[in-house]
Protein backbone atom coordinates (compact mmCIF):
# COMPACT_ATOMS: atom_id res chain seq x y z
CA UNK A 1 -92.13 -118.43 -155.92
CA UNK A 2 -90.48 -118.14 -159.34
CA UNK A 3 -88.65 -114.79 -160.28
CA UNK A 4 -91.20 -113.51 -162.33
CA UNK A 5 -93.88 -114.49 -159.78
CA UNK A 6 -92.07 -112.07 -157.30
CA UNK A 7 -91.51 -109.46 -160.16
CA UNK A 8 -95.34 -109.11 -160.27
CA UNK A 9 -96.18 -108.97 -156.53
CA UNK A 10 -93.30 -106.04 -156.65
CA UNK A 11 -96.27 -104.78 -159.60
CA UNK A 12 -98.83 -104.80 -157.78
CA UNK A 13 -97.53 -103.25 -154.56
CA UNK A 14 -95.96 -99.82 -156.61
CA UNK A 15 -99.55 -99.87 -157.90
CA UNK A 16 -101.36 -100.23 -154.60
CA UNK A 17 -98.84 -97.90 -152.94
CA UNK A 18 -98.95 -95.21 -155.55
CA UNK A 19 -102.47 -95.17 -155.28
CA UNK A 20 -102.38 -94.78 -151.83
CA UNK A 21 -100.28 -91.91 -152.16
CA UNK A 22 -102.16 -90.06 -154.18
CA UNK A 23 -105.13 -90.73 -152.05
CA UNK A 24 -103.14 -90.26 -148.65
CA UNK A 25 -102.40 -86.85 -150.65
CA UNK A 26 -98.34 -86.31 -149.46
CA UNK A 27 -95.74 -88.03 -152.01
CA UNK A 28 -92.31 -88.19 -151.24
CA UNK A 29 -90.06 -90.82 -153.15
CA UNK A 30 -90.26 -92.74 -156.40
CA UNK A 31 -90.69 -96.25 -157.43
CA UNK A 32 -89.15 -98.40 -154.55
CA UNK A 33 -91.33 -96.22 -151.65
CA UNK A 34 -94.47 -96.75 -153.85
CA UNK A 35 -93.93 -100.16 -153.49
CA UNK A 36 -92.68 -100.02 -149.59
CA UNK A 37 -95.74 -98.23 -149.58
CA UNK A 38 -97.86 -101.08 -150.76
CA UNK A 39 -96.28 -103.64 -148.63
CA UNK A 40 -96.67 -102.07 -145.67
CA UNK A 41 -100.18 -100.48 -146.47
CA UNK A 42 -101.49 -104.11 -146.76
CA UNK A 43 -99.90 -105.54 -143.56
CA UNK A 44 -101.70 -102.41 -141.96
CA UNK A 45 -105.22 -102.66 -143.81
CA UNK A 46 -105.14 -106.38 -143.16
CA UNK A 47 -105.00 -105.61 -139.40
CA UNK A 48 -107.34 -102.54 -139.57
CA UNK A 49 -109.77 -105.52 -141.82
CA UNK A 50 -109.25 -108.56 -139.39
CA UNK A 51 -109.87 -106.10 -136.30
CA UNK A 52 -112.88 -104.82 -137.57
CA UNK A 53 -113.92 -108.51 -138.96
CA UNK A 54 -113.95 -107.13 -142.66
CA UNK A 55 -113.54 -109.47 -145.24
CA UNK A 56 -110.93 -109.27 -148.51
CA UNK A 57 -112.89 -107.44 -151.13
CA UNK A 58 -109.92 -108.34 -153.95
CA UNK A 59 -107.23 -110.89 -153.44
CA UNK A 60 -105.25 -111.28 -156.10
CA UNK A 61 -103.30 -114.34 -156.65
CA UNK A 62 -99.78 -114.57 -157.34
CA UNK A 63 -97.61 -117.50 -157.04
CA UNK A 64 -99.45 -119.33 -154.36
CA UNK A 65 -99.07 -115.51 -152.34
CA UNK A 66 -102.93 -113.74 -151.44
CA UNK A 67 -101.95 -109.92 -152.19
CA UNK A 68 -105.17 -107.73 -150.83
CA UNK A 69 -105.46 -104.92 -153.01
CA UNK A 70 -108.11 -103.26 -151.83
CA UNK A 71 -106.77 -103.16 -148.23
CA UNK A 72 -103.26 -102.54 -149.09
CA UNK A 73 -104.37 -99.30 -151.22
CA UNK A 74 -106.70 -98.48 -147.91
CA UNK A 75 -103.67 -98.81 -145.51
CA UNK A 76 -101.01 -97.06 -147.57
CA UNK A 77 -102.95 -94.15 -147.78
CA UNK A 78 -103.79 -94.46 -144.03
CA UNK A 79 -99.83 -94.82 -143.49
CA UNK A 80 -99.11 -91.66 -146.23
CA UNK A 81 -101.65 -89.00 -144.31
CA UNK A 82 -100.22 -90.22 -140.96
CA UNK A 83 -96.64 -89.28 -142.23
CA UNK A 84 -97.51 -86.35 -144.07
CA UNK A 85 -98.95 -85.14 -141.23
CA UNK A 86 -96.58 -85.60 -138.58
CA UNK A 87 -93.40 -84.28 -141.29
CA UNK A 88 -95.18 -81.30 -142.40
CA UNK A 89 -93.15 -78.23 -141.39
CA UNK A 90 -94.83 -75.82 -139.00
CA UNK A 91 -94.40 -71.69 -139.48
């Protein structure tokens, strides 16, 4: 995996975990948790996907690496409503 090969998964995670956000509807952090966000949103929606026996609507390719978009949006914004609501405050 090259440098820019990495430099575009990095992409297309802050997309997939920005979208998530805004789905999951609580955003807290910039840039580097968007694409947190998408990393760990796909390593949950893969398991959610496999566990279910769901296939990969939209791999996309990059460097040799399979990035699942679709299920990396799906578990980030599964991941951001889980946090948002266990950190809301309560009054």
């Amino acid at each position: 995996m090259t440098l820019i090969d990495l430099l575009l998964l990095l992409l297309v995670a802050g997309v997939c975990g920005a979208i998530g956000q805004a789905i999951g509807g609580f955003s807290r952090g910039g840039c580097l948790v968007s694409i947190a966000l998408g990393f760990i949103g796909s390593l949950i929606g893969l398991l959610v996907a496999r566990k279910l026996g769901l296939p990969e609507p939209l791999p996309v390719q990059v460097g040799g690496q399979t990035f699942p978009v679709v299920w990396s949006i799906v578990g980030s914004a599964l991941f951001v409503a889980v946090i948002g609501l266990i950190s809301r405050s309560r009054r």
